[in-house]
Every structure is written in structure tokens, then in C-alpha cells.
PDB file of N, CA and C in Angstrom:
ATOM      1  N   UNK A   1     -29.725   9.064  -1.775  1.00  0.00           N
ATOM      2  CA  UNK A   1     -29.106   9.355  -3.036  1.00  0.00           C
ATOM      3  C   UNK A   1     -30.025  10.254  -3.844  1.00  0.00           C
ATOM      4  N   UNK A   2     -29.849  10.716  -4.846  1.00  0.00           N
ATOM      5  CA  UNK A   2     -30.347  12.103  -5.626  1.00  0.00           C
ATOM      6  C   UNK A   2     -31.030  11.110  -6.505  1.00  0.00           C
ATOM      7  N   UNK A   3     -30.264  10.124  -7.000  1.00  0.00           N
ATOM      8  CA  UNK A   3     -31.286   9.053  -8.574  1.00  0.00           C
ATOM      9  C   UNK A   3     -31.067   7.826  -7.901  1.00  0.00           C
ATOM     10  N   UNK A   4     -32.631   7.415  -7.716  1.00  0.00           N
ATOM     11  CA  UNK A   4     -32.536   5.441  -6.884  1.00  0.00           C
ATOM     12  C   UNK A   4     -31.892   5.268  -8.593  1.00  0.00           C
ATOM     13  N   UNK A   5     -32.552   5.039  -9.693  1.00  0.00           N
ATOM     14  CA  UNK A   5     -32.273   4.662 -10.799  1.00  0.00           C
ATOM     15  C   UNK A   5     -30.763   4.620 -11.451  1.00  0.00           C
ATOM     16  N   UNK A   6     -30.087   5.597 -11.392  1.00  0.00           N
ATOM     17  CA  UNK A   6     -28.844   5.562 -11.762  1.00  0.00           C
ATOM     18  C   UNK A   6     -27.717   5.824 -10.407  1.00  0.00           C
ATOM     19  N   UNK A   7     -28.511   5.921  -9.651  1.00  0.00           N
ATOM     20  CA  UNK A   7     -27.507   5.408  -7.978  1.00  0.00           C
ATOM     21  C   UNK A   7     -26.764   7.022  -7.819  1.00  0.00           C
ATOM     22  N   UNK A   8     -26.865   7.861  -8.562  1.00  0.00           N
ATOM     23  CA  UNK A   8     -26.333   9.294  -8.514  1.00  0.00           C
ATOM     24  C   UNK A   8     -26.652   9.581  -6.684  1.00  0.00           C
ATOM     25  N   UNK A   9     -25.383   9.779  -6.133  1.00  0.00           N
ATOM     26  CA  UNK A   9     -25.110  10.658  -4.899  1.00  0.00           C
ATOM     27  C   UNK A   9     -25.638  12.147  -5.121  1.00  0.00           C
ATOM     28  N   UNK A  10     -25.962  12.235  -3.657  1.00  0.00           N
ATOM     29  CA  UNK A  10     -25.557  14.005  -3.685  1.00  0.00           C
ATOM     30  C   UNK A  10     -24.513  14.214  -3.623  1.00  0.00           C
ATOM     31  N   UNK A  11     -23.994  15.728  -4.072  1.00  0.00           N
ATOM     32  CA  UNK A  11     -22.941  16.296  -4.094  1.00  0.00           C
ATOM     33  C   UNK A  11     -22.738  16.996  -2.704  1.00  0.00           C
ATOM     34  N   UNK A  12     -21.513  16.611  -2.414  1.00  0.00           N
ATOM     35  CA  UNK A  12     -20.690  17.510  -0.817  1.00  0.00           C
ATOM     36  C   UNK A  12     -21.374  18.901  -0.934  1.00  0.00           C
ATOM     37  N   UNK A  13     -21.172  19.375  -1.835  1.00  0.00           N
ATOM     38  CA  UNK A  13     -21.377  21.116  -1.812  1.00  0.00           C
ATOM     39  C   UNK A  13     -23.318  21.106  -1.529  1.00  0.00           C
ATOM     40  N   UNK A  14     -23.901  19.931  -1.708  1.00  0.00           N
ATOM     41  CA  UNK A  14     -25.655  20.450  -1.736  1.00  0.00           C
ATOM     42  C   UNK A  14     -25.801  20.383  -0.167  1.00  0.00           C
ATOM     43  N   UNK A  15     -24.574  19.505   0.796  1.00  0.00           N
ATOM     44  CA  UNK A  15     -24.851  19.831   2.110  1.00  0.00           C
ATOM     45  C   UNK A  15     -26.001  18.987   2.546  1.00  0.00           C
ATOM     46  N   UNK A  16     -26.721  17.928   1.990  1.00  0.00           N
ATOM     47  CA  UNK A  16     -27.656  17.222   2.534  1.00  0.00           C
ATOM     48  C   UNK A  16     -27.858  16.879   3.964  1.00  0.00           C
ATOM     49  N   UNK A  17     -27.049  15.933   4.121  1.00  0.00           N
ATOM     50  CA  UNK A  17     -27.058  15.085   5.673  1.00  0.00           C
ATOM     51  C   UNK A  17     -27.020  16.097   7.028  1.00  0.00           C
ATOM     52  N   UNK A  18     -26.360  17.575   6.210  1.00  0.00           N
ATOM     53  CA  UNK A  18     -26.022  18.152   7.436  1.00  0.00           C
ATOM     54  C   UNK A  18     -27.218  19.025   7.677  1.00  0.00           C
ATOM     55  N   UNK A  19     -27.738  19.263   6.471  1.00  0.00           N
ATOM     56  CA  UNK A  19     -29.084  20.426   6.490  1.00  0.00           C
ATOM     57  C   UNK A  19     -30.268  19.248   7.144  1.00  0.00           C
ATOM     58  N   UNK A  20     -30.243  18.014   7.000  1.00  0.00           N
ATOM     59  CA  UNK A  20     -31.487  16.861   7.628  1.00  0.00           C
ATOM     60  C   UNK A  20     -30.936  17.303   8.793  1.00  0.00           C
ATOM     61  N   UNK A  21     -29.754  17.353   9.962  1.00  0.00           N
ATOM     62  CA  UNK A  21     -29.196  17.288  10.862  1.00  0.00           C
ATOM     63  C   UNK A  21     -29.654  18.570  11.510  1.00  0.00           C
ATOM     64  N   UNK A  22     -29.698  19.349  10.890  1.00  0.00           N
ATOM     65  CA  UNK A  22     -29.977  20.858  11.587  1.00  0.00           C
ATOM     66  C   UNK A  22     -31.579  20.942  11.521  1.00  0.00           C
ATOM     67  N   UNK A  23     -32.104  20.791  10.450  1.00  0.00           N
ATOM     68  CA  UNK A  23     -33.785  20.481  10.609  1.00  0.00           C
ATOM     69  C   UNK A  23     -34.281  19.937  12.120  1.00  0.00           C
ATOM     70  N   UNK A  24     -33.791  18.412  12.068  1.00  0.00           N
ATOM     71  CA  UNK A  24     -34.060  17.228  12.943  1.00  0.00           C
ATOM     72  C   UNK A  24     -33.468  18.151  14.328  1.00  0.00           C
ATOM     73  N   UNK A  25     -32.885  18.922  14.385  1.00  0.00           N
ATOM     74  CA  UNK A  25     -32.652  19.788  15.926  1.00  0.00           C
ATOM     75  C   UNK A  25     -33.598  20.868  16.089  1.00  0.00           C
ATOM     76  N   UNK A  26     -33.447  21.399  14.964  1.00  0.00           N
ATOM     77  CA  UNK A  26     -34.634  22.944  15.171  1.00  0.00           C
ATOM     78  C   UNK A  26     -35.769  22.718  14.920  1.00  0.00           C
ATOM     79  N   UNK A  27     -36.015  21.579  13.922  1.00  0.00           N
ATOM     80  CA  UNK A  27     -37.571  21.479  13.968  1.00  0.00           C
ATOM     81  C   UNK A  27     -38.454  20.078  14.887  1.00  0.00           C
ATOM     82  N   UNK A  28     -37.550  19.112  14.969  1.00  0.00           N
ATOM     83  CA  UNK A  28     -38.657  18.155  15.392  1.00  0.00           C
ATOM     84  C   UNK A  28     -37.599  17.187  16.515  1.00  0.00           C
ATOM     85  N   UNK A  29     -36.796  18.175  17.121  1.00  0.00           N
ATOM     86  CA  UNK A  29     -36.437  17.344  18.616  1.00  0.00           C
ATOM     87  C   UNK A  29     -35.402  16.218  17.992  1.00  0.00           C
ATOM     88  N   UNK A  30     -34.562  15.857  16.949  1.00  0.00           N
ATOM     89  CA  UNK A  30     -34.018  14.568  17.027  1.00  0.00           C
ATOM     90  C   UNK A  30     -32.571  15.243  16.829  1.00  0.00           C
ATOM     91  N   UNK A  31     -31.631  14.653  16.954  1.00  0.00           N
ATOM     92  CA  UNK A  31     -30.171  14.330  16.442  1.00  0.00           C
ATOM     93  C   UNK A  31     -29.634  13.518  15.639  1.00  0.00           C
ATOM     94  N   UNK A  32     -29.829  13.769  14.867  1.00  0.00           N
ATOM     95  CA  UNK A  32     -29.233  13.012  13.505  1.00  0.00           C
ATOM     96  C   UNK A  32     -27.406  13.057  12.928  1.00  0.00           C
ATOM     97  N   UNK A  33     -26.859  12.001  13.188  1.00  0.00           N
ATOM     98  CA  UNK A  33     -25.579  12.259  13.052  1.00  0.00           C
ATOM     99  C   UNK A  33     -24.862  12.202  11.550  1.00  0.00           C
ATOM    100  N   UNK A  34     -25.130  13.168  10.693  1.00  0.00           N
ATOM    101  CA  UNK A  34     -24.338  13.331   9.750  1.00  0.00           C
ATOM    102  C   UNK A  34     -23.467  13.000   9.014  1.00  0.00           C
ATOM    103  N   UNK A  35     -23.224  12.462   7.846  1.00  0.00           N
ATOM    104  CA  UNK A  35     -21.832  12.115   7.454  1.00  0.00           C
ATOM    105  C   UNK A  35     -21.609  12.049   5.863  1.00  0.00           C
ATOM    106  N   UNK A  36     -20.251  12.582   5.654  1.00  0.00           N
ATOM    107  CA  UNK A  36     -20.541  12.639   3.727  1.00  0.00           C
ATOM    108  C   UNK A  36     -19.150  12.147   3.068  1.00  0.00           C
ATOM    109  N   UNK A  37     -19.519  11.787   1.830  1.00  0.00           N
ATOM    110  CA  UNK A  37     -18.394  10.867   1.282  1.00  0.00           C
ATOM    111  C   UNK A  37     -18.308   9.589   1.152  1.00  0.00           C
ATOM    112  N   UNK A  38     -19.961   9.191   1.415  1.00  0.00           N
ATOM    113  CA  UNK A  38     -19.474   7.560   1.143  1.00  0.00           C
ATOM    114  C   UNK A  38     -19.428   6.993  -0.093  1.00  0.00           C
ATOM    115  N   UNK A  39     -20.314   7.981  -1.284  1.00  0.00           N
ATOM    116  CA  UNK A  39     -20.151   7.632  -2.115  1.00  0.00           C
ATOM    117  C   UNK A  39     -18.630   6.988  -3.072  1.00  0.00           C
ATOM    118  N   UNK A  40     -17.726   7.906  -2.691  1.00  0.00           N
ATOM    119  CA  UNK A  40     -16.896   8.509  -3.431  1.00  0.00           C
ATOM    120  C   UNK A  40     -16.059   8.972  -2.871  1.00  0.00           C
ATOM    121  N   UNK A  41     -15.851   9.223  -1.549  1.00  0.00           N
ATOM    122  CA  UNK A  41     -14.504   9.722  -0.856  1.00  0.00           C
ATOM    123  C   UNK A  41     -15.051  10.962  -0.414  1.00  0.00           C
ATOM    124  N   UNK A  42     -15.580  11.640  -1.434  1.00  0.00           N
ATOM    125  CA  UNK A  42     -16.078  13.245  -1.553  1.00  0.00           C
ATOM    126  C   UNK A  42     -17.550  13.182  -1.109  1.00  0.00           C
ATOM    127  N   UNK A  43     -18.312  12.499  -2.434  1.00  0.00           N
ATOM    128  CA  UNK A  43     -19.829  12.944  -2.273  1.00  0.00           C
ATOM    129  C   UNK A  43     -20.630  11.780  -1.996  1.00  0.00           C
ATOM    130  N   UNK A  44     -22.318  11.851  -1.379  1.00  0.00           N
ATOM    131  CA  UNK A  44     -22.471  11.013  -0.840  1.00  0.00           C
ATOM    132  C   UNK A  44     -22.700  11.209   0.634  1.00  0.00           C
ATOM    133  N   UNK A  45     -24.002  10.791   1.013  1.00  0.00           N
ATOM    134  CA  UNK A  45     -24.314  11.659   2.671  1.00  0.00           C
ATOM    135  C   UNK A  45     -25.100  10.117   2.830  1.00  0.00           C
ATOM    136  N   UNK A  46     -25.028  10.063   4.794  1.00  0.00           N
ATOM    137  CA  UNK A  46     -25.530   9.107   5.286  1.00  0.00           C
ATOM    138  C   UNK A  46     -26.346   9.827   6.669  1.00  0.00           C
ATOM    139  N   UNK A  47     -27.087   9.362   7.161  1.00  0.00           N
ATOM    140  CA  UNK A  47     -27.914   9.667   8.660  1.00  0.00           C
ATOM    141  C   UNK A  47     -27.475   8.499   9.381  1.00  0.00           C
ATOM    142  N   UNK A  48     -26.990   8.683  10.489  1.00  0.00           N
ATOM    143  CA  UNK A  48     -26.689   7.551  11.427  1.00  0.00           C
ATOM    144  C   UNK A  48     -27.095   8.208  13.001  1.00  0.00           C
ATOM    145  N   UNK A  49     -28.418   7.093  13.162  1.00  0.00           N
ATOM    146  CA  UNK A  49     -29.141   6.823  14.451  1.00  0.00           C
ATOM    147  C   UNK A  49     -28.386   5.650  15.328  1.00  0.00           C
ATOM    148  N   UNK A  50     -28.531   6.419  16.748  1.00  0.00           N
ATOM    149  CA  UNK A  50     -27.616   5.713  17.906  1.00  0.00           C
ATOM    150  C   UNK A  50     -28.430   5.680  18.909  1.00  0.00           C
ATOM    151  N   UNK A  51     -29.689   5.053  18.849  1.00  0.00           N
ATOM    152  CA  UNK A  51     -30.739   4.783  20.408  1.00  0.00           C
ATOM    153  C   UNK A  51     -30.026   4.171  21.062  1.00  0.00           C
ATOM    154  N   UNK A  52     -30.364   4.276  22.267  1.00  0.00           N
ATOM    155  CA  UNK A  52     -29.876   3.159  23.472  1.00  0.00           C
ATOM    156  C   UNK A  52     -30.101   1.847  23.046  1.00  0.00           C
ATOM    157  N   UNK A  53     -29.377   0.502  23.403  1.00  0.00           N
ATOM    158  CA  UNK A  53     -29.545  -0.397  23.465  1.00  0.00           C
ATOM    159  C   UNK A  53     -30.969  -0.950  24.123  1.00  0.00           C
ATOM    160  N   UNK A  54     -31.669   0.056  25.195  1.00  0.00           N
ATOM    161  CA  UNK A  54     -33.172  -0.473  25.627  1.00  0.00           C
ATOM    162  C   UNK A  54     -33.773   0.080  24.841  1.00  0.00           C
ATOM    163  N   UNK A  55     -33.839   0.606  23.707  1.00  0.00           N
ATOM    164  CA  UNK A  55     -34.782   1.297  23.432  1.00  0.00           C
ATOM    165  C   UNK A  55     -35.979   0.620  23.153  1.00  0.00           C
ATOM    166  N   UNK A  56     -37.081   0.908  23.423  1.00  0.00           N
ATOM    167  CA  UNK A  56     -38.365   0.405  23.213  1.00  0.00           C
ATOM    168  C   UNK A  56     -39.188   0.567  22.007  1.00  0.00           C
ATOM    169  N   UNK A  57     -40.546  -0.205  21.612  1.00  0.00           N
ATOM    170  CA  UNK A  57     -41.025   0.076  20.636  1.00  0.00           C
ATOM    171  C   UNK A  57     -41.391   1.554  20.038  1.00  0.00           C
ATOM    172  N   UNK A  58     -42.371   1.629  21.028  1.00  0.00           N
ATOM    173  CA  UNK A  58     -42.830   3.401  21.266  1.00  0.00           C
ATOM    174  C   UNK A  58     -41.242   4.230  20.985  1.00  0.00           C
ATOM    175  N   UNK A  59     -40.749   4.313  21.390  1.00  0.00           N
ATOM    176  CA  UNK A  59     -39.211   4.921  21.313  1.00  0.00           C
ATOM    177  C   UNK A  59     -38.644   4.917  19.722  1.00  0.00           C
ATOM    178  N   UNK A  60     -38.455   4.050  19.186  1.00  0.00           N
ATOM    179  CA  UNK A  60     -38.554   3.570  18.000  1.00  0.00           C
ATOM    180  C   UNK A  60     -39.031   3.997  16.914  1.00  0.00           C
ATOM    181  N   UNK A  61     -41.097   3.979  16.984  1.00  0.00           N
ATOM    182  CA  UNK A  61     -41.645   4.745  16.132  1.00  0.00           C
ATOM    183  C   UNK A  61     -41.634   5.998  16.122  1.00  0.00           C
ATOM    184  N   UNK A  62     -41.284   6.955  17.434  1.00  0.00           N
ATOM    185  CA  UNK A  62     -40.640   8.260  17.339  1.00  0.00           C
ATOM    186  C   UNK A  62     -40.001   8.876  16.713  1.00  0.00           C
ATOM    187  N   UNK A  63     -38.592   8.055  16.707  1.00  0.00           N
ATOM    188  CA  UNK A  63     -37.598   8.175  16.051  1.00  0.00           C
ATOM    189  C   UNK A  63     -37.537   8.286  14.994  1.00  0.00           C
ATOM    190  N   UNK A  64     -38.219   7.022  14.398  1.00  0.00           N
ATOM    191  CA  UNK A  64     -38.172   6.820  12.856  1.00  0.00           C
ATOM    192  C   UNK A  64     -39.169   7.696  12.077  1.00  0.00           C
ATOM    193  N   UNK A  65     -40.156   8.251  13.106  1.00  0.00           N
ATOM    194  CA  UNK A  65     -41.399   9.450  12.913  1.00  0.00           C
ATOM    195  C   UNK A  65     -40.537  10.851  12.600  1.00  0.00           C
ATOM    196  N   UNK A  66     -40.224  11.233  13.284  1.00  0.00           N
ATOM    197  CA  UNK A  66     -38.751  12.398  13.324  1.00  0.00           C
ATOM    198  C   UNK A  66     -38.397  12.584  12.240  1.00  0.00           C
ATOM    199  N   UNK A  67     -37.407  11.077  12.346  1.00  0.00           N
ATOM    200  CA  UNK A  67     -36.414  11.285  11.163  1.00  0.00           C
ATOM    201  C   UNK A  67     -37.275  11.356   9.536  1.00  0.00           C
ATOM    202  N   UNK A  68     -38.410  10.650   9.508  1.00  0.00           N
ATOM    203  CA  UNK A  68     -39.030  10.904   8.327  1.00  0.00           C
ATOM    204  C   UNK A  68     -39.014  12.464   8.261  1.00  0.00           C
ATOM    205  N   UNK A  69     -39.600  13.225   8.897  1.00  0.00           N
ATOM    206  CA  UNK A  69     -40.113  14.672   8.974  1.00  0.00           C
ATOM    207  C   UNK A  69     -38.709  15.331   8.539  1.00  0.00           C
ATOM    208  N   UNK A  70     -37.689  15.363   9.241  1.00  0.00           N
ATOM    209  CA  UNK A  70     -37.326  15.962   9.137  1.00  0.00           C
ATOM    210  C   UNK A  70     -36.583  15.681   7.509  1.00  0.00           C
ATOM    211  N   UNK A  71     -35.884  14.943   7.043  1.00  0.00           N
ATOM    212  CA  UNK A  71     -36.153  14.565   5.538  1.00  0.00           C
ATOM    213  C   UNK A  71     -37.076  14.614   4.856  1.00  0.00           C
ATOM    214  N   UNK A  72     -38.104  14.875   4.948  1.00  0.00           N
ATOM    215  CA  UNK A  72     -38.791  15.149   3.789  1.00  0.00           C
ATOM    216  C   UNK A  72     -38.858  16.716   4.408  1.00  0.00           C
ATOM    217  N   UNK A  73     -38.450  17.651   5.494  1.00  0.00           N
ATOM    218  CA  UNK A  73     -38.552  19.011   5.827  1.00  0.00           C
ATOM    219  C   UNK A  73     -37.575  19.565   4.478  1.00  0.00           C
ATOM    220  N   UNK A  74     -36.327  18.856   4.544  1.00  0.00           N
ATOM    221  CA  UNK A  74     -35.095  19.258   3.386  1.00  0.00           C
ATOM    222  C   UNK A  74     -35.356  18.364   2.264  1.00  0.00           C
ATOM    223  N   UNK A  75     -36.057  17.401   1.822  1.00  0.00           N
ATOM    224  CA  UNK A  75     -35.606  17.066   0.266  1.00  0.00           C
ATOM    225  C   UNK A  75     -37.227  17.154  -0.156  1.00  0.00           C
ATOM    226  N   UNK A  76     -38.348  17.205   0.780  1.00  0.00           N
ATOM    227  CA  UNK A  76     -39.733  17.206  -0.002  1.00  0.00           C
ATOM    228  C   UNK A  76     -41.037  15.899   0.314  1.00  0.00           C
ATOM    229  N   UNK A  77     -42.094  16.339   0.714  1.00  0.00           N
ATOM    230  CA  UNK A  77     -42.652  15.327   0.960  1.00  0.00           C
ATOM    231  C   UNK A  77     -43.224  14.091  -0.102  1.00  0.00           C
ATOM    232  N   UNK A  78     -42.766  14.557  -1.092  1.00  0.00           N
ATOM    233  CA  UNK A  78     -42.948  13.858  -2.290  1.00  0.00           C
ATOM    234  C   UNK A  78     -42.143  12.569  -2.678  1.00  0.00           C
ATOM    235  N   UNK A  79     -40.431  12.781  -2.001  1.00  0.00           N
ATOM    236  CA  UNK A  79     -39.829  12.079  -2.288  1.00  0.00           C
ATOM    237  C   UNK A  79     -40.229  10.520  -1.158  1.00  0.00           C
ATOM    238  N   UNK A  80     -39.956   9.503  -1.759  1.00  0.00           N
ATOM    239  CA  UNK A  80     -40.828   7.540  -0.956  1.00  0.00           C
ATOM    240  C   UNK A  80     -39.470   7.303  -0.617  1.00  0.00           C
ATOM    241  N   UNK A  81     -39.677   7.497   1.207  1.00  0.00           N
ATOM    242  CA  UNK A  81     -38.995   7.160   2.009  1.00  0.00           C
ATOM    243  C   UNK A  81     -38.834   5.920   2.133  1.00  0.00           C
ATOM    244  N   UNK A  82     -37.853   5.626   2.644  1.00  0.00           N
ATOM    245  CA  UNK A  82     -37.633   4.061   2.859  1.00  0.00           C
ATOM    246  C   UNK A  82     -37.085   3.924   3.667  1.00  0.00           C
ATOM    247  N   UNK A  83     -37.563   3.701   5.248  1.00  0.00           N
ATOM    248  CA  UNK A  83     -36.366   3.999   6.327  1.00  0.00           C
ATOM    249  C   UNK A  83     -36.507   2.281   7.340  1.00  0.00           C
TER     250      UNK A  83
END
């Protein structure tokens, strides 16, 4: 979301989830599956990870290594992840 504090979504048009999605391919190897509107019908973006059911520890901290990078590649390393 854009404000933890007042719960403010991004807006459809800022393209979030999909610009993390294209990062996470061109820059650091992951697939991140995209999706917008949960806020609101309209606005409002989510990341949805689909490991295998074996996935392992090591496998895991990869992933969740990735996906940090590549979110903070599009919103800033400043912003306190919480994944």
C-alpha cells in the first residue's frame, strides 16, 4: 500500500505490482505474479508467490531475497519491508 497509516492503495494507473513483476524478471531471476484491484475493484496491487510444494529452506530464503530486491528496485530501499 502507498500509506501503512491511512491504508491508502496504489493507484491502477502507478502500475506497481506489474513494474515489481518486470523488475523481478529482468533484474533478479524471479516471477512474480501480479495482480490489481484488491483494494477497491480498481486500485490496489498484490505479489503472489507459487513455490513448489517441496520447496526447501535455502529455496525459500532466495525467494524471499529476490522478491525483497526487486521491490525495493521499484518503490526504494528506504521503504520497511515486511514480507
Amino acid at each position: 500500500m502507498k500509506d501503512r497509516t491511512s491504508k491508502e492503495p496504489f493507484l491502477v494507473g502507478e502500475k506497481v505490482a506489474p513494474s515489481i513483476h518486470a523488475a523481478g524478471l529482468r533484474e533478479y531471476g524471479i516471477s512474480l505474479i501480479p495482480g490489481l484491484g484488491l483494494a477497491d475493484g480498481t486500485n490496489g496491487d498484490v505479489l503472489v508467490l507459487a513455490p513448489a510444494y517441496s520447496i526447501t529452506k535455502r529455496d525459500a530464503d532466495l525467494i524471499v531475497d529476490r522478491t525483497a530486491k526487486a521491490i525495493e528496485h521499484v518503490l526504494g530501499a528506504r521503504r520497511e519491508l515486511k514480507l
